[in-house]
C-alpha atoms as a PDB file:
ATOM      1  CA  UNK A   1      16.916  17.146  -5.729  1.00  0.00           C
ATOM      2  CA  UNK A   2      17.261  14.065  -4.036  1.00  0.00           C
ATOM      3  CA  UNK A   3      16.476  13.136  -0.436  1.00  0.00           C
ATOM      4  CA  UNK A   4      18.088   9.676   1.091  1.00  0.00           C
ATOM      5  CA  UNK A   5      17.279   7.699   4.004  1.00  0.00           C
ATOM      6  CA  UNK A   6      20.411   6.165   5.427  1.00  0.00           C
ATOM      7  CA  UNK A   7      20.027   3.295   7.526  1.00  0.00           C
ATOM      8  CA  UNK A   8      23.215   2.171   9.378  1.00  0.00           C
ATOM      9  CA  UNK A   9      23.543  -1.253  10.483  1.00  0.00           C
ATOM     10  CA  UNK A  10      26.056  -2.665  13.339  1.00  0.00           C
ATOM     11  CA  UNK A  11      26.715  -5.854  14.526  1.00  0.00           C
ATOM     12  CA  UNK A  12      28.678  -8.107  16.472  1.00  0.00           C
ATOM     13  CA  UNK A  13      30.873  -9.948  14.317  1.00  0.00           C
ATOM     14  CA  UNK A  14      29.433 -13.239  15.826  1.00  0.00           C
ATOM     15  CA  UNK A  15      25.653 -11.843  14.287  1.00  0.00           C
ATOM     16  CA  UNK A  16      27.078 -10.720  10.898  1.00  0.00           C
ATOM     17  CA  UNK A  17      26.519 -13.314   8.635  1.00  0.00           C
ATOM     18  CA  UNK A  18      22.811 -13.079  10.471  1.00  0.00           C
ATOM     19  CA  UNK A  19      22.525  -9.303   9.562  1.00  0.00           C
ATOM     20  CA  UNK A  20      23.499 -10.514   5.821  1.00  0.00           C
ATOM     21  CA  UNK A  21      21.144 -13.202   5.791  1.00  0.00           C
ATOM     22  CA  UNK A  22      18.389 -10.924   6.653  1.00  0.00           C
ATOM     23  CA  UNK A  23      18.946  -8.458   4.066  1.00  0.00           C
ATOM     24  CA  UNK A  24      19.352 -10.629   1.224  1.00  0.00           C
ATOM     25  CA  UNK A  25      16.226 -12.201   1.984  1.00  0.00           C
ATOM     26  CA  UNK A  26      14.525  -9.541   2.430  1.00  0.00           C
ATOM     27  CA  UNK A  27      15.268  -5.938   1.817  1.00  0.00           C
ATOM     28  CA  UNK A  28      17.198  -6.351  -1.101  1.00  0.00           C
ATOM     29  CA  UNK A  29      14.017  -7.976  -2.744  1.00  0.00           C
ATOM     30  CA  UNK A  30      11.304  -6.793  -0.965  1.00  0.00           C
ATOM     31  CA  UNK A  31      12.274  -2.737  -0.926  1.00  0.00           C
ATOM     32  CA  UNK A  32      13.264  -2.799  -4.798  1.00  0.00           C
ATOM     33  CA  UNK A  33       9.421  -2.901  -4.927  1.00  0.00           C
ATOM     34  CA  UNK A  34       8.550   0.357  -3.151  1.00  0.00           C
ATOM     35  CA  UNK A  35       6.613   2.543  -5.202  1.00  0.00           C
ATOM     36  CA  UNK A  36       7.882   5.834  -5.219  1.00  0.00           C
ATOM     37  CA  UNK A  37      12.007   4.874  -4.528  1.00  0.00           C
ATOM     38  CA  UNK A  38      14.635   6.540  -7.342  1.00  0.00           C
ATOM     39  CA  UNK A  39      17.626   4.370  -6.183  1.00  0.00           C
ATOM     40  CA  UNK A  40      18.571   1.721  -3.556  1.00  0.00           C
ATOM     41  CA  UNK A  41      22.562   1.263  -2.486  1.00  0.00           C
ATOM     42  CA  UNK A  42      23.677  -1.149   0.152  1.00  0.00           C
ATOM     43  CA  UNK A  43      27.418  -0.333   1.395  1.00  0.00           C
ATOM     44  CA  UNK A  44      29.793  -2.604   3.185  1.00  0.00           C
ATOM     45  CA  UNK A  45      33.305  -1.855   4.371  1.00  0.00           C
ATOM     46  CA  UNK A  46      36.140  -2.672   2.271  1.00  0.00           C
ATOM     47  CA  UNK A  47      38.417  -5.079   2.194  1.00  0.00           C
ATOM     48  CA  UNK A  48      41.431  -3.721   0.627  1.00  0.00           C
ATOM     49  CA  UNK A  49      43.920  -2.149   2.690  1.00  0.00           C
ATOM     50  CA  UNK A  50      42.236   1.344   2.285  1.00  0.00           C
ATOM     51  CA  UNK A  51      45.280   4.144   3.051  1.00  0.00           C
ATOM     52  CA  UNK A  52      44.396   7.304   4.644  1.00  0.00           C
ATOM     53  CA  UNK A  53      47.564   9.141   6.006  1.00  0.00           C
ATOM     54  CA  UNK A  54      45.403  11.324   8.292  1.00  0.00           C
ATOM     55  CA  UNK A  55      42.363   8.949   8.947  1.00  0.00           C
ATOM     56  CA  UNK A  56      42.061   4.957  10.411  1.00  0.00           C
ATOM     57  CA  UNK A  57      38.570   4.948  12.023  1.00  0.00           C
ATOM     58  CA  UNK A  58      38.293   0.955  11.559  1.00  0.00           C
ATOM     59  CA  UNK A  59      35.898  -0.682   9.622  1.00  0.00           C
ATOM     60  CA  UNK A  60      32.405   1.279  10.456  1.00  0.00           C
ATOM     61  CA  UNK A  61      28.883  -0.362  10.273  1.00  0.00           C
ATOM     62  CA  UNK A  62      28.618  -3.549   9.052  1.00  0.00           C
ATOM     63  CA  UNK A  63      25.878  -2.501   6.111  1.00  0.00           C
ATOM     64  CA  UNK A  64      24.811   0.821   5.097  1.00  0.00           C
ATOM     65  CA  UNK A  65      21.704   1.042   3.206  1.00  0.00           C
ATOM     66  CA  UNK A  66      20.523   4.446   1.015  1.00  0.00           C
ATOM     67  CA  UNK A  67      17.626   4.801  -0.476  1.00  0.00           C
ATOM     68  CA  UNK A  68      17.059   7.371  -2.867  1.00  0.00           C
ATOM     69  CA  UNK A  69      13.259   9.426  -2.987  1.00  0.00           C
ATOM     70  CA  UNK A  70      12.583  12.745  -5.278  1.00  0.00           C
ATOM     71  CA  UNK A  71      11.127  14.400  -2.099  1.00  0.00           C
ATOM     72  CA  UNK A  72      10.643  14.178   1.756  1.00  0.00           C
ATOM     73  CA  UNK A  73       6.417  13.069   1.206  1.00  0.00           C
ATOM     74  CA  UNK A  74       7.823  10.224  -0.677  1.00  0.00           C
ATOM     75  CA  UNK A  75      10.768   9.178   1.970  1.00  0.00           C
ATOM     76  CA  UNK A  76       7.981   9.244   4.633  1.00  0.00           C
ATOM     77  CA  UNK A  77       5.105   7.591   2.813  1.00  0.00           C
ATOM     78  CA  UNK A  78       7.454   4.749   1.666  1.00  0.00           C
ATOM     79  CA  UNK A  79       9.467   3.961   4.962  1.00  0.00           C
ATOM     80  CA  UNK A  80       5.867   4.400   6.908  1.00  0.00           C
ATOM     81  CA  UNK A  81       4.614   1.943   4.624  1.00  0.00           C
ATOM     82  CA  UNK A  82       3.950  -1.634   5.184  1.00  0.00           C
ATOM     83  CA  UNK A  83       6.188  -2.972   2.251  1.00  0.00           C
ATOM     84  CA  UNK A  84       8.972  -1.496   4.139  1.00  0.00           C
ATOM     85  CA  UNK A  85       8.005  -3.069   7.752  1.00  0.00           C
ATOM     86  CA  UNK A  86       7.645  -6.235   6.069  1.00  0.00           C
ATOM     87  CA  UNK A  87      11.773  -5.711   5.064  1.00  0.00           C
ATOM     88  CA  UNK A  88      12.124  -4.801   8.139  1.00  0.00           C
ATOM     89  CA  UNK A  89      10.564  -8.055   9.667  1.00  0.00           C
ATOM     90  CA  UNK A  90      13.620 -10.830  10.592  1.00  0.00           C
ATOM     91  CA  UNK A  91      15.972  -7.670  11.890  1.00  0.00           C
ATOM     92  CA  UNK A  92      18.498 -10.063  14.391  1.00  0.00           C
ATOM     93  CA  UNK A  93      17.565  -8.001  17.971  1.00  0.00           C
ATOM     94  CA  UNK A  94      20.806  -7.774  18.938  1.00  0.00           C
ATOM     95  CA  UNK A  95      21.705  -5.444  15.727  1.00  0.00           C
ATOM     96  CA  UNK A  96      21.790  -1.394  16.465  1.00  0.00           C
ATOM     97  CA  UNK A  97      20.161   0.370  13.926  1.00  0.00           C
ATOM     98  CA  UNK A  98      20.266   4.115  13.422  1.00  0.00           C
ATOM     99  CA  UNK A  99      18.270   6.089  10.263  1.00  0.00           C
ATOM    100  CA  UNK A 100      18.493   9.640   8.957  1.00  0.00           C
ATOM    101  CA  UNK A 101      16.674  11.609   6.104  1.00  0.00           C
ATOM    102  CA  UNK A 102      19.098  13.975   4.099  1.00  0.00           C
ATOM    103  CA  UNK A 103      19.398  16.095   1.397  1.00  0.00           C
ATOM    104  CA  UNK A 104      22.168  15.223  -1.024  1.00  0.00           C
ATOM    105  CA  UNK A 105      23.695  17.119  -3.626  1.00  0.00           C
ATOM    106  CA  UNK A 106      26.704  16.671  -6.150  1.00  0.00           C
ATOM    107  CA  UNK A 107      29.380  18.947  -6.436  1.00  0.00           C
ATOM    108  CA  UNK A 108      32.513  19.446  -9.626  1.00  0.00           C
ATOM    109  CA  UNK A 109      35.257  22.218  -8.965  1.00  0.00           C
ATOM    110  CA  UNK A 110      32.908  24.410 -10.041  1.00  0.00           C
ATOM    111  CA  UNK A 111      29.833  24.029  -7.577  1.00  0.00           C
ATOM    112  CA  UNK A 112      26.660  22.551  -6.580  1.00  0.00           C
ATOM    113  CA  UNK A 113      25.712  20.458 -10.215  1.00  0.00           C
ATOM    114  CA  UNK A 114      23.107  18.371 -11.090  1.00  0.00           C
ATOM    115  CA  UNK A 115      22.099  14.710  -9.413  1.00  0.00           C
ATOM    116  CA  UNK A 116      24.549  11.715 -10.780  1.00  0.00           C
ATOM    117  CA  UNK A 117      24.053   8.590 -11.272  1.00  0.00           C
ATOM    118  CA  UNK A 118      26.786   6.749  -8.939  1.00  0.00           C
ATOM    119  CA  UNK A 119      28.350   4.267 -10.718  1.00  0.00           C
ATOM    120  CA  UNK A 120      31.709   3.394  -9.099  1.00  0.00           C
ATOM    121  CA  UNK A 121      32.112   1.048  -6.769  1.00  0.00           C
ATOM    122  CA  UNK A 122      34.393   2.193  -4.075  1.00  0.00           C
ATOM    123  CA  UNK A 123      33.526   5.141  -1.498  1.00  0.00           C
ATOM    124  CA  UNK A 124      35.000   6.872   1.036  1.00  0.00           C
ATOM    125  CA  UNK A 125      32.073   7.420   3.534  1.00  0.00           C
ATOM    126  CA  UNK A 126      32.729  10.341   5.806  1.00  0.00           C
ATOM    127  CA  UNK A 127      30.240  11.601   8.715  1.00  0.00           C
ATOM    128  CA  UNK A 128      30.460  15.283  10.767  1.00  0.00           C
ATOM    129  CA  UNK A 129      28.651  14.662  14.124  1.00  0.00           C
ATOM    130  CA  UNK A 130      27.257  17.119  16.534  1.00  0.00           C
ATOM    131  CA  UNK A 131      27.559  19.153  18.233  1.00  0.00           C
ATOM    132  CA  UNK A 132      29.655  22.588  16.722  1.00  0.00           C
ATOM    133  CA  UNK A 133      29.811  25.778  18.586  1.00  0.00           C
ATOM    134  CA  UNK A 134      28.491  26.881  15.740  1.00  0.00           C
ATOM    135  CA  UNK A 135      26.526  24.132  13.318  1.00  0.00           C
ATOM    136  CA  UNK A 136      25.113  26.485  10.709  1.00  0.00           C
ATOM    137  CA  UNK A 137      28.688  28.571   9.924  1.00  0.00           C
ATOM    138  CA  UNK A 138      30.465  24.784   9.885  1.00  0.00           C
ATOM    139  CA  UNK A 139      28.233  23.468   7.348  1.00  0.00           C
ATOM    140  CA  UNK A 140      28.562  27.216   5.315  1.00  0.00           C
ATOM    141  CA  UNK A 141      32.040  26.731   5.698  1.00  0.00           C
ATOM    142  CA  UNK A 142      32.586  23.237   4.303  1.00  0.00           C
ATOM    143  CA  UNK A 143      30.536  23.880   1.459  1.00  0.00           C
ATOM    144  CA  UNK A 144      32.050  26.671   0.448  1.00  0.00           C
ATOM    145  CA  UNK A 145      35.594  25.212  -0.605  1.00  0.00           C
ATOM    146  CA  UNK A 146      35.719  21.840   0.845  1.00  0.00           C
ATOM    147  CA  UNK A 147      33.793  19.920  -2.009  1.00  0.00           C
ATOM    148  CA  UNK A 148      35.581  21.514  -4.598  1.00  0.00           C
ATOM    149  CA  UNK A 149      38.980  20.924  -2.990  1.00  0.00           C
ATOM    150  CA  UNK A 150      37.891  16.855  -3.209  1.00  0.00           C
ATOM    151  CA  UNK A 151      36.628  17.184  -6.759  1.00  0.00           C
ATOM    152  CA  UNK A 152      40.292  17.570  -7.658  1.00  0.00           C
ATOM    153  CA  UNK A 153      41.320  14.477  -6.250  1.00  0.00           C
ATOM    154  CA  UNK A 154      43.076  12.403  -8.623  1.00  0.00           C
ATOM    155  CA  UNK A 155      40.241  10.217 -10.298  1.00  0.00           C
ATOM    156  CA  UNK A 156      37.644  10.852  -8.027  1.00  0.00           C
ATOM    157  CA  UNK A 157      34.677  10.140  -9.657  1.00  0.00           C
ATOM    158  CA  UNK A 158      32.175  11.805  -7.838  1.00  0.00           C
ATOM    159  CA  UNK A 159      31.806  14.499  -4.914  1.00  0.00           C
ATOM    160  CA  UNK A 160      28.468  14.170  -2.923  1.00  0.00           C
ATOM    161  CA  UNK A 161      27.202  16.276   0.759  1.00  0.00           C
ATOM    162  CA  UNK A 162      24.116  15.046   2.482  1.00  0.00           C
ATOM    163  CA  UNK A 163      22.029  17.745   5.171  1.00  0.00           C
ATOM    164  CA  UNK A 164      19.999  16.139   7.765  1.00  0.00           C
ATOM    165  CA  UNK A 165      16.273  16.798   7.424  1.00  0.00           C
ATOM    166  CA  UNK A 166      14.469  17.375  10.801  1.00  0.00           C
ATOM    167  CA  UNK A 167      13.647  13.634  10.935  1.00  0.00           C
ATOM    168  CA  UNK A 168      11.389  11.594  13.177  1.00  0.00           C
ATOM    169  CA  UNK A 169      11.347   7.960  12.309  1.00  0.00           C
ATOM    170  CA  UNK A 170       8.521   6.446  12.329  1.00  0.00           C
ATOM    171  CA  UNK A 171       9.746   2.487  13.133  1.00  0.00           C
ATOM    172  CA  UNK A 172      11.010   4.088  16.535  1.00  0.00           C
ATOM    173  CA  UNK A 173      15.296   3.960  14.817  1.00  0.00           C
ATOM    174  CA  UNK A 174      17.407   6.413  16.829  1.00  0.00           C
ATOM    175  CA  UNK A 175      19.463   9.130  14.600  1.00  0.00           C
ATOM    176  CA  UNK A 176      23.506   9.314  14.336  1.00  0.00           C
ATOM    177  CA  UNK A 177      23.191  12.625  15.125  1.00  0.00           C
ATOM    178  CA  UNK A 178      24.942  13.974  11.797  1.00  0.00           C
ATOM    179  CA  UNK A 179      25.034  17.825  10.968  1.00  0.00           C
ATOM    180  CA  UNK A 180      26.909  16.986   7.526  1.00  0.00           C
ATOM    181  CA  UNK A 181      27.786  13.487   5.443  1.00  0.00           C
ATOM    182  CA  UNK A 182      30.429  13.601   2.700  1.00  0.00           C
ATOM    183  CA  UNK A 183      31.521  11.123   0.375  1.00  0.00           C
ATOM    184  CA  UNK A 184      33.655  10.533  -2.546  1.00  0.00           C
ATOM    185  CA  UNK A 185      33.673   7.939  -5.166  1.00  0.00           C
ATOM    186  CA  UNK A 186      36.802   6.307  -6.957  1.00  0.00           C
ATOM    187  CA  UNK A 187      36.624   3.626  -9.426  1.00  0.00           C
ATOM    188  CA  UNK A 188      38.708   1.087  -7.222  1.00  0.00           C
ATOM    189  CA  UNK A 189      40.755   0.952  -3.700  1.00  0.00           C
ATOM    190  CA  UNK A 190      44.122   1.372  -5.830  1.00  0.00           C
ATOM    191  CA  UNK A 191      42.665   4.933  -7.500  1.00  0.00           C
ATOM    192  CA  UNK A 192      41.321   6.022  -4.188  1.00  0.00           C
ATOM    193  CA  UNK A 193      44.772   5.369  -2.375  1.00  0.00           C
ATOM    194  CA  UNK A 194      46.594   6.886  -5.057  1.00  0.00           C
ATOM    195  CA  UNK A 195      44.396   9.983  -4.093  1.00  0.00           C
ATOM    196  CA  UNK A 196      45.096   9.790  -0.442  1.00  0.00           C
ATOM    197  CA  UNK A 197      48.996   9.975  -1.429  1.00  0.00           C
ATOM    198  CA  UNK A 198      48.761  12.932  -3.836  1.00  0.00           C
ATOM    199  CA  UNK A 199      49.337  16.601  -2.599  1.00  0.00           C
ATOM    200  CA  UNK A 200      45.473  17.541  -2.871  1.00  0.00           C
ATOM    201  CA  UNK A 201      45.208  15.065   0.484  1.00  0.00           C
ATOM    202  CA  UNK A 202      47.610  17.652   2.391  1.00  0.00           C
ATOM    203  CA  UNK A 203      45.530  20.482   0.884  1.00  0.00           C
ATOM    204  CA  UNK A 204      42.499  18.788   2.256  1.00  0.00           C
ATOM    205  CA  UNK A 205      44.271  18.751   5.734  1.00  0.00           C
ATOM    206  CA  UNK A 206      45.168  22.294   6.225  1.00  0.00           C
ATOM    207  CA  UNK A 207      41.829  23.237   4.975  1.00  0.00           C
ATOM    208  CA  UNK A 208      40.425  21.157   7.830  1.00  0.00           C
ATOM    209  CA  UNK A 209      42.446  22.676  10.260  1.00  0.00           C
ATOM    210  CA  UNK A 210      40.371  25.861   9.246  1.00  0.00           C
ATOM    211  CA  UNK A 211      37.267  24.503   9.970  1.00  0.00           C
ATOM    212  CA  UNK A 212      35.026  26.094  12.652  1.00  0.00           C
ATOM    213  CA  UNK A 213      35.437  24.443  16.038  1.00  0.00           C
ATOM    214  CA  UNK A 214      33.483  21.326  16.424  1.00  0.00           C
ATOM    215  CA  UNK A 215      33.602  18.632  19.311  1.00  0.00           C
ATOM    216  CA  UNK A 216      31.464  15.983  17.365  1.00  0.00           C
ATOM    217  CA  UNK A 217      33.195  12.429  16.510  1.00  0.00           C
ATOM    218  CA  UNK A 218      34.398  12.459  12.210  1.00  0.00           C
ATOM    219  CA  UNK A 219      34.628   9.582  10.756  1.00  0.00           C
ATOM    220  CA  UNK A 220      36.027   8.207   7.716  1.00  0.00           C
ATOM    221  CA  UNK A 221      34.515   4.756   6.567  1.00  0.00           C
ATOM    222  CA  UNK A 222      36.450   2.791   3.077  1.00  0.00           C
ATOM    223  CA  UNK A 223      33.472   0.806   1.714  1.00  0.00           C
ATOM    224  CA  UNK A 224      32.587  -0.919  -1.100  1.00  0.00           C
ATOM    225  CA  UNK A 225      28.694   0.111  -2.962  1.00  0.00           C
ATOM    226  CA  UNK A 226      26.630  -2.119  -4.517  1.00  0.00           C
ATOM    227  CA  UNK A 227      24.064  -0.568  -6.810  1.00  0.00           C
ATOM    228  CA  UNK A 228      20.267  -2.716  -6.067  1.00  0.00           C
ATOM    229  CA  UNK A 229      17.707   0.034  -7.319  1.00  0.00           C
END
């Protein structure tokens, strides 16, 4: 099992290469260190010409950062540590920050399988928000053929769901308000818009239409991942 804490960063684009600054100097050195973390990703959005036929929600948050812990007590004890509020310390004010703890798990055709290790570079970040009429019977209905319906996907490389955790944070960050994340993993832009053109993206579609009603935002986020951890 693997739990990640997903920290969302937006910015203006005037206070992005601030945002950058900050991370480089600190968070990507300082929370390498923490103690108990399994893996450490930082996410940016594409720049390729990313081709969805169904989806264009823009560019998303300017960084994304997962880290990876083997259970919640870890998570907690780490990002309510001081080695983490010292990463923390340089945060431009005018960035919005949101962070939520999640349970991810891999899927093939064939199921739920063990934890990968991600190792390609491109991802196709996509994020179910509350509310549903009914959250519970979405989630049970996703899971039950939507992940293996993307695990066909021409070259996809990996097929990943994370479930929000009943999450408090304790440096006071506000949550996106998720009830399921999705992603899938493609070795460049070129293989993932090859994938968006083959007839598994239609089947994807009309399986969506079946989906249990749901008035929360979707959105569908092309970004490049850079492995730190």
């Amino acid at each position: 099992m693997t739990i990640v804490y997903e920290m969302a960063i937006r910015a203006s684009a005037n206070d992005g290469d601030a945002v950058r600054r900050w991370f480089h100097a600190g968070p990507a050195k300082i929370w390498c260190e923490l103690a108990l973390l399994r893996t450490f990703d930082a996410y940016v959005p594409s720049q390729g010409d990313a081709q969805d036929p169904y989806n264009d929600d823009g560019t998303g948050p300017g960084l994304l950062c997962t880290l990876g812990f083997s259970d919640e007590g870890s998570l907690r004890a780490s990002v309510d540590g001081e080695m983490f509020r010292r990463g923390l310390s340089g945060l431009p004010a005018s960035a919005s920050v949101t962070a939520d703890a999640m349970e991810r798990k891999f899927y093939s055709v064939d199921g739920e399988i063990a934890d990968q290790v991600l190792q390609s570079p491109f991802s196709y970040v996509v994020r179910y928000h509350r509310p549903a009429e009914d959250e519970r019977a979405f989630v049970e209905h996703y899971v039950a053929d939507h992940p293996a319906l993307l695990a066909r996907l021409p070259k996809v490389r990996s097929v990943l769901c994370d479930f929000p955790l009943a999450w408090t944070d304790p440096n006071g960050f506000g949550s996106s308000d998720y009830m399921l994340g999705n992603e899938v993993v493609f070795d460049s832009i070129e293989d993932f818009n090859a994938a968006m053109a083959s007839p598994i993206r239609h089947e994807m579609r009309a399986h969506y239409r079946k989906f249990p009603p749901f008035s929360g935002r979707n959105t569908h986020y092309p970004m490049t991942r850079t492995r730190l951890f």
